[in-house]
PDB file of N, CA and C in Angstrom:
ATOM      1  N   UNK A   1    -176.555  92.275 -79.997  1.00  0.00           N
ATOM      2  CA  UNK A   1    -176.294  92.530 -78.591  1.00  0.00           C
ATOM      3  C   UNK A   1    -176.227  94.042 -78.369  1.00  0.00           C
ATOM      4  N   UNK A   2    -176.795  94.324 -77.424  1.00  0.00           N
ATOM      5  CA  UNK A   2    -176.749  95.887 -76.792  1.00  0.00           C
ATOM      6  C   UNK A   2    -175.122  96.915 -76.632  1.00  0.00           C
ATOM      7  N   UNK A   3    -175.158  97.462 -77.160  1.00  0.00           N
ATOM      8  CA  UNK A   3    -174.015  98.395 -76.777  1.00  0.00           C
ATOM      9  C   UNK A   3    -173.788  98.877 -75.096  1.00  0.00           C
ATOM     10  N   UNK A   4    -173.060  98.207 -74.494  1.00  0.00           N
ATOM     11  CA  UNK A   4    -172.664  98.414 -72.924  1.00  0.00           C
ATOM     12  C   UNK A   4    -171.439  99.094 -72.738  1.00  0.00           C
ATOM     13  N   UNK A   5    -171.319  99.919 -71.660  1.00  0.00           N
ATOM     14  CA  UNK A   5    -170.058 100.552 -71.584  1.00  0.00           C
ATOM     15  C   UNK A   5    -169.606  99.454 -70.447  1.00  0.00           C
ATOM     16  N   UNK A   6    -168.295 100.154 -70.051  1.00  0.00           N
ATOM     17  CA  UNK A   6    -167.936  99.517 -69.284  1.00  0.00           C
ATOM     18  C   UNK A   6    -166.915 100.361 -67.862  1.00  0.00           C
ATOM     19  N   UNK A   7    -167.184  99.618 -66.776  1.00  0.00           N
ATOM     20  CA  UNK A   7    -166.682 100.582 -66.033  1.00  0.00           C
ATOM     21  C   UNK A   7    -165.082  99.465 -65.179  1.00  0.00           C
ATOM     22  N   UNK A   8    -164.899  99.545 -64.313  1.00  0.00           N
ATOM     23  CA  UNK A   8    -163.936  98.390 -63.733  1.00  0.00           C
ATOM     24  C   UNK A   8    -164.461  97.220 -63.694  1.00  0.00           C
ATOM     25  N   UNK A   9    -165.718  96.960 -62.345  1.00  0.00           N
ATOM     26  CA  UNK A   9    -166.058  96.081 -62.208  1.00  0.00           C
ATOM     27  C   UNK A   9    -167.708  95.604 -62.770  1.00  0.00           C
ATOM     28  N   UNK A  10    -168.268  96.555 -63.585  1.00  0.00           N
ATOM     29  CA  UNK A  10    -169.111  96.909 -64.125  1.00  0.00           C
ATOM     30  C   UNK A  10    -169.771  96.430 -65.599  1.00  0.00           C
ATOM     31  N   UNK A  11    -170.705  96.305 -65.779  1.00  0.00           N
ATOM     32  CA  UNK A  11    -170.769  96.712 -67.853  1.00  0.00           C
ATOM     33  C   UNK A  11    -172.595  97.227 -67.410  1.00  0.00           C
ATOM     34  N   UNK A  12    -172.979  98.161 -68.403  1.00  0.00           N
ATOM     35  CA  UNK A  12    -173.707  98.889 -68.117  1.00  0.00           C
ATOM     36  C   UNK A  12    -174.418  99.507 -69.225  1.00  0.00           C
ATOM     37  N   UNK A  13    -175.709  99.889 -68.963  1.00  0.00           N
ATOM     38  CA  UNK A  13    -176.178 100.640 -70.370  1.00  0.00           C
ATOM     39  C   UNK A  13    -177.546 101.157 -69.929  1.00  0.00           C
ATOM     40  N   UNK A  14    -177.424 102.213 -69.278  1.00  0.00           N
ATOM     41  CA  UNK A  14    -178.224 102.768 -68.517  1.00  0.00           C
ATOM     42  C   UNK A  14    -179.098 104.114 -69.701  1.00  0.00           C
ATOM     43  N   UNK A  15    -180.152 104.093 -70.282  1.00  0.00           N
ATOM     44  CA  UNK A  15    -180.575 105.404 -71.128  1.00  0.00           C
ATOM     45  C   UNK A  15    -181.560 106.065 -70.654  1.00  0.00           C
ATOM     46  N   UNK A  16    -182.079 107.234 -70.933  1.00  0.00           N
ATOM     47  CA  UNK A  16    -182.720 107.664 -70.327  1.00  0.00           C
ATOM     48  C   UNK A  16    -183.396 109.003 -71.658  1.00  0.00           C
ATOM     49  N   UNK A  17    -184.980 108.676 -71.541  1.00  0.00           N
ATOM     50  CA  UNK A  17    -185.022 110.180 -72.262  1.00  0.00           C
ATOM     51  C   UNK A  17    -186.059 111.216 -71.421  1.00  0.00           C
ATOM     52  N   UNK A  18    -185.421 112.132 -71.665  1.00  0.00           N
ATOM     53  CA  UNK A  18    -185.326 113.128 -70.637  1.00  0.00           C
ATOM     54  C   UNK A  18    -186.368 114.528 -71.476  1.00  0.00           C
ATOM     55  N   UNK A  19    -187.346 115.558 -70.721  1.00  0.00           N
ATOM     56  CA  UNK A  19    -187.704 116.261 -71.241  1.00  0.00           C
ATOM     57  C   UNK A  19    -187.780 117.452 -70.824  1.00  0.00           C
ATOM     58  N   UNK A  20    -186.927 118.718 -71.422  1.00  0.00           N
ATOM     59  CA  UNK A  20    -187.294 120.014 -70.788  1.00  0.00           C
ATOM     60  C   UNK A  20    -188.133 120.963 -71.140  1.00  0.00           C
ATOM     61  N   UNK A  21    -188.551 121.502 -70.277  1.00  0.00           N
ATOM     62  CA  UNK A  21    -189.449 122.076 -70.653  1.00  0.00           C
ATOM     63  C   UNK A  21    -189.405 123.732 -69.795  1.00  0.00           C
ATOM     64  N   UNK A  22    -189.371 124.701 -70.447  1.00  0.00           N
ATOM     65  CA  UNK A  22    -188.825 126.532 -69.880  1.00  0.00           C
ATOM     66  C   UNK A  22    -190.412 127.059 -68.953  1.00  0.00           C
ATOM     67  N   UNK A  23    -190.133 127.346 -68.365  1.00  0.00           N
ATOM     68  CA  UNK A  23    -191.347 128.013 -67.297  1.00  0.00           C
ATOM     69  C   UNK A  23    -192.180 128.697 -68.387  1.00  0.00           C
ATOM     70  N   UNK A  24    -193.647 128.390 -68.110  1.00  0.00           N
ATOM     71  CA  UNK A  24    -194.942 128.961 -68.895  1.00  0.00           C
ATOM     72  C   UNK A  24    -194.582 128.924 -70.382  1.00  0.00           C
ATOM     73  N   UNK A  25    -193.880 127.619 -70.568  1.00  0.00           N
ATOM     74  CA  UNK A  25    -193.944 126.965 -71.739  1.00  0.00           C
ATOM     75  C   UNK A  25    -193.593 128.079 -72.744  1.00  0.00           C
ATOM     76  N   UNK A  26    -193.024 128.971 -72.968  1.00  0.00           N
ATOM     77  CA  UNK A  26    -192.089 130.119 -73.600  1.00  0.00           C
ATOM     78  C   UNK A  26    -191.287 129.552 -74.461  1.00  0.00           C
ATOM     79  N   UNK A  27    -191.685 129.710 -76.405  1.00  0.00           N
ATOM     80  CA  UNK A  27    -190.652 129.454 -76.898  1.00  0.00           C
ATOM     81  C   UNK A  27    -189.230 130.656 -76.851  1.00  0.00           C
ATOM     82  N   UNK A  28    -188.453 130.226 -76.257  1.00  0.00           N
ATOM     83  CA  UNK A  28    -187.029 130.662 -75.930  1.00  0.00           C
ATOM     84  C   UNK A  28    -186.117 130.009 -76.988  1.00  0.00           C
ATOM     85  N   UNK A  29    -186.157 128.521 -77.402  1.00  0.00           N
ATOM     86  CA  UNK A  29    -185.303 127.703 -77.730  1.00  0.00           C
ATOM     87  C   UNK A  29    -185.278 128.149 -79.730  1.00  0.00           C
ATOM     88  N   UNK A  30    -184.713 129.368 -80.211  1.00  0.00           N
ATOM     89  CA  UNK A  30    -184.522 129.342 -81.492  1.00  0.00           C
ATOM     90  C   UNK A  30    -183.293 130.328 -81.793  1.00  0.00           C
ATOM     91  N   UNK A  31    -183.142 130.269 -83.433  1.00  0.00           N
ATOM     92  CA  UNK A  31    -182.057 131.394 -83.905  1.00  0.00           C
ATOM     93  C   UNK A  31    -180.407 130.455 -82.848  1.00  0.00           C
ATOM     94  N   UNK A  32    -180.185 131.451 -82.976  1.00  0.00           N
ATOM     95  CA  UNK A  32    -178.762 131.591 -82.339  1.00  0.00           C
ATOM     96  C   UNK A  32    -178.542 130.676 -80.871  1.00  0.00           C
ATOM     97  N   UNK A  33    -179.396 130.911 -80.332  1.00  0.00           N
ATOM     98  CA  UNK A  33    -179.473 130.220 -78.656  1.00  0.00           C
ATOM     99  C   UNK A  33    -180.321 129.034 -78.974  1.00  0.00           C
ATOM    100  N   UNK A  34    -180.563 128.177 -79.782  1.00  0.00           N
ATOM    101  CA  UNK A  34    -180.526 126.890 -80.181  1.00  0.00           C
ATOM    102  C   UNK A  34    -179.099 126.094 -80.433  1.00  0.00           C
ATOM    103  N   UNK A  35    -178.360 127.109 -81.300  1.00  0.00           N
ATOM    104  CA  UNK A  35    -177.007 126.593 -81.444  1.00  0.00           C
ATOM    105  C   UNK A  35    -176.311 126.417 -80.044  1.00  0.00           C
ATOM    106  N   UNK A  36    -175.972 127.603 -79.233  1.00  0.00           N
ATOM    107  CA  UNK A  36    -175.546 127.555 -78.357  1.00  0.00           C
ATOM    108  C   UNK A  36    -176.193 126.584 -77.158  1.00  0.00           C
ATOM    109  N   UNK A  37    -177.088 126.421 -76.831  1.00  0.00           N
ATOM    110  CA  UNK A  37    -177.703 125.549 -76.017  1.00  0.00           C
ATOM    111  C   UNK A  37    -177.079 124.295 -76.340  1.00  0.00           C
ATOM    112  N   UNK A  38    -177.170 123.640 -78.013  1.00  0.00           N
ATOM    113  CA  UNK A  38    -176.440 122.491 -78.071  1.00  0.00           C
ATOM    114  C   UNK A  38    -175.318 122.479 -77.822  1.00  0.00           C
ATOM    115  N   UNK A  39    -174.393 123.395 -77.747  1.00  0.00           N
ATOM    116  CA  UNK A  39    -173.431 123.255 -77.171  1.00  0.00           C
ATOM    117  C   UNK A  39    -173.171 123.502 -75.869  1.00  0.00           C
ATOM    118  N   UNK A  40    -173.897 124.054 -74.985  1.00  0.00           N
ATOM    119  CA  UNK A  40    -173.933 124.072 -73.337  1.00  0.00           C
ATOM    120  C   UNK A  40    -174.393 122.420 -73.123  1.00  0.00           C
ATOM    121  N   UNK A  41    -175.095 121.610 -73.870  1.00  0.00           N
ATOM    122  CA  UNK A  41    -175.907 120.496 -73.222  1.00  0.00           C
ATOM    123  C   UNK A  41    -174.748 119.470 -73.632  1.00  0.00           C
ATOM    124  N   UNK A  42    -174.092 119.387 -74.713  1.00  0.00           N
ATOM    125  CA  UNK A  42    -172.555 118.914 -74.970  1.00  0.00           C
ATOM    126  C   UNK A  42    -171.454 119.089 -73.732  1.00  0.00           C
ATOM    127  N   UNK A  43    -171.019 120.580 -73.599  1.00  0.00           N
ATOM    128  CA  UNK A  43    -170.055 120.607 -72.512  1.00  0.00           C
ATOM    129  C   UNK A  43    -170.651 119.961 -71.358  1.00  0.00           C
ATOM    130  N   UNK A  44    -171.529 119.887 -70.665  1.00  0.00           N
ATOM    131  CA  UNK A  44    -171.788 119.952 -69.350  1.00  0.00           C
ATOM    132  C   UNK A  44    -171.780 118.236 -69.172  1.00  0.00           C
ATOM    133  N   UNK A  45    -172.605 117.599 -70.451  1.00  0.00           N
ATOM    134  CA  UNK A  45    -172.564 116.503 -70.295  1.00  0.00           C
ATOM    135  C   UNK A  45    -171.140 115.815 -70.499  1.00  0.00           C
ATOM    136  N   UNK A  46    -170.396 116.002 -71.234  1.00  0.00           N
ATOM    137  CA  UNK A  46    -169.142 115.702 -70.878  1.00  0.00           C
ATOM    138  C   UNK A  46    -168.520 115.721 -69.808  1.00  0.00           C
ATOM    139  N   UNK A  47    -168.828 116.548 -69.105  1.00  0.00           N
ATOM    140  CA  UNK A  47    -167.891 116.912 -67.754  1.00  0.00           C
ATOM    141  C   UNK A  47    -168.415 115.658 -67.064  1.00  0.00           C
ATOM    142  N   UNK A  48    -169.561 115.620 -66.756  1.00  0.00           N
ATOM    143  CA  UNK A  48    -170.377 114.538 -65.927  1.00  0.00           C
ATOM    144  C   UNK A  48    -169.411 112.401 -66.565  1.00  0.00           C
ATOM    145  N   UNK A  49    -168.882 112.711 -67.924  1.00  0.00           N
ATOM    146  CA  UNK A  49    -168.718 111.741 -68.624  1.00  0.00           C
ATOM    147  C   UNK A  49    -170.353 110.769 -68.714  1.00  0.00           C
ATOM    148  N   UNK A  50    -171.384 111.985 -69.457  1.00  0.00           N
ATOM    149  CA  UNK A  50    -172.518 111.485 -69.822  1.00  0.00           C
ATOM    150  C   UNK A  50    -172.913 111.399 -71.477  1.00  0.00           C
ATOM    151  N   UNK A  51    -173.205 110.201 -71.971  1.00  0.00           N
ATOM    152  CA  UNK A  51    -173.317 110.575 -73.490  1.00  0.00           C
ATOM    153  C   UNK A  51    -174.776 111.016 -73.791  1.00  0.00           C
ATOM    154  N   UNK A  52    -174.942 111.961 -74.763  1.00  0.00           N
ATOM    155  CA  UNK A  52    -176.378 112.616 -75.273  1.00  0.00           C
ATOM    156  C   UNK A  52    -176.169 111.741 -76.747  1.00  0.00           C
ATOM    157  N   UNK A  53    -177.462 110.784 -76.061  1.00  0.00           N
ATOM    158  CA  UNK A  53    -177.616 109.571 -77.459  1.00  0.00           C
ATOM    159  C   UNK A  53    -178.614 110.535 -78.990  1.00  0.00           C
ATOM    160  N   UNK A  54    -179.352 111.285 -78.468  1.00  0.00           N
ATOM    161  CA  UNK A  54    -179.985 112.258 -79.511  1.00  0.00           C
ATOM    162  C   UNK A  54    -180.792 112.863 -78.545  1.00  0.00           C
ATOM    163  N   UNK A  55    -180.608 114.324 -78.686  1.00  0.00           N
ATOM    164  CA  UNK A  55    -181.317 115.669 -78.127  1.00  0.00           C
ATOM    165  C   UNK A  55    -181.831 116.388 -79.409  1.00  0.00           C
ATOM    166  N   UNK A  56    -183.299 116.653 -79.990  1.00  0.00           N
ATOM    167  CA  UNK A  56    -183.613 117.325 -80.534  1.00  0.00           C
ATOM    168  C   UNK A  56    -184.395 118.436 -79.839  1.00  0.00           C
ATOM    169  N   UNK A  57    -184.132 120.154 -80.395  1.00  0.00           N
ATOM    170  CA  UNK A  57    -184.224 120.848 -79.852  1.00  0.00           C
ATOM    171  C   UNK A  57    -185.671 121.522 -79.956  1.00  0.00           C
ATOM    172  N   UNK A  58    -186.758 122.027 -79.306  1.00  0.00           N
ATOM    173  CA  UNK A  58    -187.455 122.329 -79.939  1.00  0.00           C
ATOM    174  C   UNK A  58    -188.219 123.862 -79.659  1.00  0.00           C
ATOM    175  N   UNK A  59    -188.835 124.448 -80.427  1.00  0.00           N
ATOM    176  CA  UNK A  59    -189.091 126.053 -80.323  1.00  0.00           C
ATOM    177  C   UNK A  59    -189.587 126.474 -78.442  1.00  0.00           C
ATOM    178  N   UNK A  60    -190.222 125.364 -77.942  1.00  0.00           N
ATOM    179  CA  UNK A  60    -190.564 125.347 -76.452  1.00  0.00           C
ATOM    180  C   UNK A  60    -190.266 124.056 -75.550  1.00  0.00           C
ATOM    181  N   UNK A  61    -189.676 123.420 -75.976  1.00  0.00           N
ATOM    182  CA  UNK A  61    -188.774 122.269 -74.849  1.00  0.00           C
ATOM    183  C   UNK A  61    -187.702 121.546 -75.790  1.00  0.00           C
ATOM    184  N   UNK A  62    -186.993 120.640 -75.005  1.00  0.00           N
ATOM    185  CA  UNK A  62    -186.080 119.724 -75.741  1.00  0.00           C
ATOM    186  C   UNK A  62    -186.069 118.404 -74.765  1.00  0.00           C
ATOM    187  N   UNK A  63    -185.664 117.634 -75.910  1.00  0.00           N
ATOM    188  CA  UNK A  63    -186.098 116.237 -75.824  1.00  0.00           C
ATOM    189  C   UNK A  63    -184.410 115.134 -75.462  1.00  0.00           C
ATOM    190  N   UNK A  64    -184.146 114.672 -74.921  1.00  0.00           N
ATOM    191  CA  UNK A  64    -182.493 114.745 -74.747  1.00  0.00           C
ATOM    192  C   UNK A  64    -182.744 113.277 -74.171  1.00  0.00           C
ATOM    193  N   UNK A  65    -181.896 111.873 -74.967  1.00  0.00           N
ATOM    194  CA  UNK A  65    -181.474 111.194 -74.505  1.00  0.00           C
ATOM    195  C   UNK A  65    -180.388 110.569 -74.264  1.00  0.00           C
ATOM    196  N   UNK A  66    -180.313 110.102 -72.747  1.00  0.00           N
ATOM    197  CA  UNK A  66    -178.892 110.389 -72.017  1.00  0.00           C
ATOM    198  C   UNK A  66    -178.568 109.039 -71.657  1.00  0.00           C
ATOM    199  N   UNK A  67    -176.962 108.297 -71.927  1.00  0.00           N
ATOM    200  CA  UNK A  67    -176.818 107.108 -71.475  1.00  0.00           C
ATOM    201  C   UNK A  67    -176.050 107.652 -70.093  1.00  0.00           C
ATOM    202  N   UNK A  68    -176.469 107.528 -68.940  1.00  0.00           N
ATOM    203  CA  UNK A  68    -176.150 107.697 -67.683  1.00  0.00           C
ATOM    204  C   UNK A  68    -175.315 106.712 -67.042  1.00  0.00           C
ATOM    205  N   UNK A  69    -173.981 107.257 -66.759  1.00  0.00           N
ATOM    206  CA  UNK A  69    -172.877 106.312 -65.983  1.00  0.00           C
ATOM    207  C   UNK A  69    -174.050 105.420 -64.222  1.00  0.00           C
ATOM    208  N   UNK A  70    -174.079 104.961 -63.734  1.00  0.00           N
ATOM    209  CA  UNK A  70    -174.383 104.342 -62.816  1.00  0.00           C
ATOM    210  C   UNK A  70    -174.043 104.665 -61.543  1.00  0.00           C
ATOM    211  N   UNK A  71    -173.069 105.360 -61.399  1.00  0.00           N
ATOM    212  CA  UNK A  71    -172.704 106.247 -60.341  1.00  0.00           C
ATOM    213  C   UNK A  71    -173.203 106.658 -60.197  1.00  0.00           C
ATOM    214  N   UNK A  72    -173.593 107.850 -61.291  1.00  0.00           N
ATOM    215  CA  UNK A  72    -174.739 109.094 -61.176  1.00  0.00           C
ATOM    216  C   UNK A  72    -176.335 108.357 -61.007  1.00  0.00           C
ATOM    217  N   UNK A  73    -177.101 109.586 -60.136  1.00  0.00           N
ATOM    218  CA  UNK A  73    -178.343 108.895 -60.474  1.00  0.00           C
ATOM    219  C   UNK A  73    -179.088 109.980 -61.659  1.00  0.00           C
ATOM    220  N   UNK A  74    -180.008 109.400 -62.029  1.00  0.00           N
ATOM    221  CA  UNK A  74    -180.744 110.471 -62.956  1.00  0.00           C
ATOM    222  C   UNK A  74    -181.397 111.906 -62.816  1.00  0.00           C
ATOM    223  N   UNK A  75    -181.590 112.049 -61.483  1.00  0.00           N
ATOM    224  CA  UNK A  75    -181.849 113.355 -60.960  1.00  0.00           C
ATOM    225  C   UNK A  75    -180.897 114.265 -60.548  1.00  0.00           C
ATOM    226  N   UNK A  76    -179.741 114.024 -60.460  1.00  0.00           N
ATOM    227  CA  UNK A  76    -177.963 114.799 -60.142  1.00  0.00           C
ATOM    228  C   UNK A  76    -177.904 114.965 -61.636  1.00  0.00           C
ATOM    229  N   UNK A  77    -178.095 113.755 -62.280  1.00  0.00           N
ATOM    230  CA  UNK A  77    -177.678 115.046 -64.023  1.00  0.00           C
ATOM    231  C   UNK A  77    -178.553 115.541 -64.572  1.00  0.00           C
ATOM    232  N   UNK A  78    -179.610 115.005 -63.978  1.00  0.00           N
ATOM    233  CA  UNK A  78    -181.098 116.274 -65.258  1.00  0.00           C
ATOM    234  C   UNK A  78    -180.812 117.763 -64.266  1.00  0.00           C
ATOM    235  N   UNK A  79    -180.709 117.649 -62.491  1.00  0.00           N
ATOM    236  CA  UNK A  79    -180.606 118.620 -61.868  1.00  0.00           C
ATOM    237  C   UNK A  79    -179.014 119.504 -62.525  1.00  0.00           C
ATOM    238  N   UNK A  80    -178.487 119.049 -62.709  1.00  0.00           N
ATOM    239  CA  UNK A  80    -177.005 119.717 -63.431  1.00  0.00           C
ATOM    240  C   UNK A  80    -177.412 120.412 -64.151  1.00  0.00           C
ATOM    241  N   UNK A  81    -177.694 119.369 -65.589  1.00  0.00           N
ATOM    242  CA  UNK A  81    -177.766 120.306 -66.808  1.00  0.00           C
ATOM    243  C   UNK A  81    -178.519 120.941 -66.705  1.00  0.00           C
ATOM    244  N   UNK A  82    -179.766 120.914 -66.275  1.00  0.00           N
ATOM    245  CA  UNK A  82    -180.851 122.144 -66.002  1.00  0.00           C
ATOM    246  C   UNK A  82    -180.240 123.624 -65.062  1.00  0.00           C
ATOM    247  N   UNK A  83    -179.928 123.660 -64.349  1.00  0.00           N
ATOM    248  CA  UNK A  83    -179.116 124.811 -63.547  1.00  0.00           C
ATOM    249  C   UNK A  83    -177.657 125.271 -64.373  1.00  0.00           C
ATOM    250  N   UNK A  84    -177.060 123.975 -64.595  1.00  0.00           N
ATOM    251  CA  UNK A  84    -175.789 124.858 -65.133  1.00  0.00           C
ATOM    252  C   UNK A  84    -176.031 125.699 -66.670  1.00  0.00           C
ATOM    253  N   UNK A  85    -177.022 125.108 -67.442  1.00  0.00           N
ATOM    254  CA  UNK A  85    -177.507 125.341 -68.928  1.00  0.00           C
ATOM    255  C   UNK A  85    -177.983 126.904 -68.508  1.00  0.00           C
ATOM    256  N   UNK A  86    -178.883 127.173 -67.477  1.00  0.00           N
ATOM    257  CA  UNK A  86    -179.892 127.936 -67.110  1.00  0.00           C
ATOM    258  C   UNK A  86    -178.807 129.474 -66.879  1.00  0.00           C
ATOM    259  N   UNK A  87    -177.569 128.910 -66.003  1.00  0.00           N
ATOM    260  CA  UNK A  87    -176.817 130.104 -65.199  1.00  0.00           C
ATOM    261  C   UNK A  87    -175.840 130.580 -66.926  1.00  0.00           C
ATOM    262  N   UNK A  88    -175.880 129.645 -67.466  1.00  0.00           N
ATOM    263  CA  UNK A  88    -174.158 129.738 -69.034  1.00  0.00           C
ATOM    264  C   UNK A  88    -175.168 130.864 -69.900  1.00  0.00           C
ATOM    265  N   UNK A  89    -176.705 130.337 -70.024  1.00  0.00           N
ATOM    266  CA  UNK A  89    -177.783 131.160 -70.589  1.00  0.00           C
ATOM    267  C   UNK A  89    -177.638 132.422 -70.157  1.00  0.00           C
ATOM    268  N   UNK A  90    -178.157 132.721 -69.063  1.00  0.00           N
ATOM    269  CA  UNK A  90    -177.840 134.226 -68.500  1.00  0.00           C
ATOM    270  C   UNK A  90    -176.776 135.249 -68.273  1.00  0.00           C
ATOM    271  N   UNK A  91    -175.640 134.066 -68.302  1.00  0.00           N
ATOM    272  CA  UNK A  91    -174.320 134.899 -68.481  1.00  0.00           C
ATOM    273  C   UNK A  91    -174.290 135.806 -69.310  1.00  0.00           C
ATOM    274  N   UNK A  92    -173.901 134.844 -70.798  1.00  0.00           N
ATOM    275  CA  UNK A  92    -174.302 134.837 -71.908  1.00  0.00           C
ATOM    276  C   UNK A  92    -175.102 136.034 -72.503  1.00  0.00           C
ATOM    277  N   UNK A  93    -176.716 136.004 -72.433  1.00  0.00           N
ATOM    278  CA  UNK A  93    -177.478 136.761 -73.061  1.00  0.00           C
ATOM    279  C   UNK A  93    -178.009 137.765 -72.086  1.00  0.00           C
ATOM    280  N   UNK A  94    -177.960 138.148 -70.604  1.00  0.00           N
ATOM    281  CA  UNK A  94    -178.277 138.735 -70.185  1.00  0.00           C
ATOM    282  C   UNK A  94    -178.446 140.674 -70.890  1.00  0.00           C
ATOM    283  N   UNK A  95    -179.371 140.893 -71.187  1.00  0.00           N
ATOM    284  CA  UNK A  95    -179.833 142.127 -71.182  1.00  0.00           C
ATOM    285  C   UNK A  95    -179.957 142.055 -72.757  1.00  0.00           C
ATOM    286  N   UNK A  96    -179.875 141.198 -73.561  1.00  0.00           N
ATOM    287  CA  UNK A  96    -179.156 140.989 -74.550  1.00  0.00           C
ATOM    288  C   UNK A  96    -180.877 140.594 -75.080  1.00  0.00           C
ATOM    289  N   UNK A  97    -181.316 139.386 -75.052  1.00  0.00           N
ATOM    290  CA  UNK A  97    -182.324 139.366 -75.496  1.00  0.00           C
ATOM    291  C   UNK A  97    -183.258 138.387 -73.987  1.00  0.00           C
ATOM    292  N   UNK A  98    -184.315 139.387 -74.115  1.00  0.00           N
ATOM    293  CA  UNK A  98    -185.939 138.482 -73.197  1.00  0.00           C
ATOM    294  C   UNK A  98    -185.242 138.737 -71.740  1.00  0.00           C
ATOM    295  N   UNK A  99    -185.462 137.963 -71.128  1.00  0.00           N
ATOM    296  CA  UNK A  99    -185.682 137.914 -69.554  1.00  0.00           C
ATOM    297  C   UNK A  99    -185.000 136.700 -68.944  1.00  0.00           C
ATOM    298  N   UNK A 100    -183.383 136.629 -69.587  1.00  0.00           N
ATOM    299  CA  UNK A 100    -182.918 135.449 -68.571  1.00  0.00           C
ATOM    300  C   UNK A 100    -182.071 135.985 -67.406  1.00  0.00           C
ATOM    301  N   UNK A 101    -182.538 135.387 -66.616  1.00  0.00           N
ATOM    302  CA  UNK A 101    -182.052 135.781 -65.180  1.00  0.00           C
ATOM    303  C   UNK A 101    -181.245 134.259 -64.383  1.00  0.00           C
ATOM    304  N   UNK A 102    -181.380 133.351 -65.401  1.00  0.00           N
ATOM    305  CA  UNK A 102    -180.673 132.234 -64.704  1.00  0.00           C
ATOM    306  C   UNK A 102    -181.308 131.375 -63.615  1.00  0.00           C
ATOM    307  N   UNK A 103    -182.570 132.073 -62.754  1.00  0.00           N
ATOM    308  CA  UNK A 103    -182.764 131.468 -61.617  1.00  0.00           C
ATOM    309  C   UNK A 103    -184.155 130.724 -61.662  1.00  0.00           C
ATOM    310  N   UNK A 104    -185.158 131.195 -62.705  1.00  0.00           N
ATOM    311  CA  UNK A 104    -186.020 130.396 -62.984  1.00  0.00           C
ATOM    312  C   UNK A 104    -186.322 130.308 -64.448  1.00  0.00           C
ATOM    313  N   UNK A 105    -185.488 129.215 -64.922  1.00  0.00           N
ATOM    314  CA  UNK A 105    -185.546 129.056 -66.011  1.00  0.00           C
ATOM    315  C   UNK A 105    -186.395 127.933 -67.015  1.00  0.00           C
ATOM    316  N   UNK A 106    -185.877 126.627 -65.912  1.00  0.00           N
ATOM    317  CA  UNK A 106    -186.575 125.887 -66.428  1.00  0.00           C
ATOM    318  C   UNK A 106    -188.020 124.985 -65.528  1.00  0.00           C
ATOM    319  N   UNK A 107    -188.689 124.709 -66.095  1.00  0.00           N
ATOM    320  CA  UNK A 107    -190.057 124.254 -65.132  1.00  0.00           C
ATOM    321  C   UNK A 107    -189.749 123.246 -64.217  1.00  0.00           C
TER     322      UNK A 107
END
């Protein structure tokens, strides 16, 4: 039987795999800001109370699958983590290394 969460009146098991991909396909995603990314795509999804069933990361996109509460729809959390990942990035590494500016980050 399927692993279902459960909500009050609910049981549920919503997955989703999800793919990002950085404007003009730019490997960005290595070294040091691989680590950190997995951990921006951890916090954020927590907050949402979203589980990341396996995200592998890769030198020019990442691959991320998400069991999505039912409340949410799937475009409020890919739109999340994509903007909030994008703005923690630029905080972060601004001037530091390449050209993140936070505002067009991902495709």
């Amino acid at each position: 039987m399927p692993d279902y969460k459960r909500l009050t009146h609910t049981k549920w098991g919503c997955k989703y795999h999800v793919v990002f991909i950085p404007k003009k396909r730019r490997e960005w995603i290595y070294g040091n800001l691989r680590k950190y990314w997995g951990e921006i795509f951890r916090a954020l999804a927590t907050r949402r109370r979203v589980e990341i069933v396996e995200g592998p990361l890769m030198r020019d996109h990442v691959h991320i699958c998400l069991n999505i509460p039912p409340k949410y729809s799937v475009s409020q959390v890919v739109g999340y983590l994509k903007g909030k990942s994008a703005i923690a990035i630029a905080r972060r590494f601004r001037g530091k290394q390449r050209k993140f500016n936070g505002e067009h980050f991902w495709a």
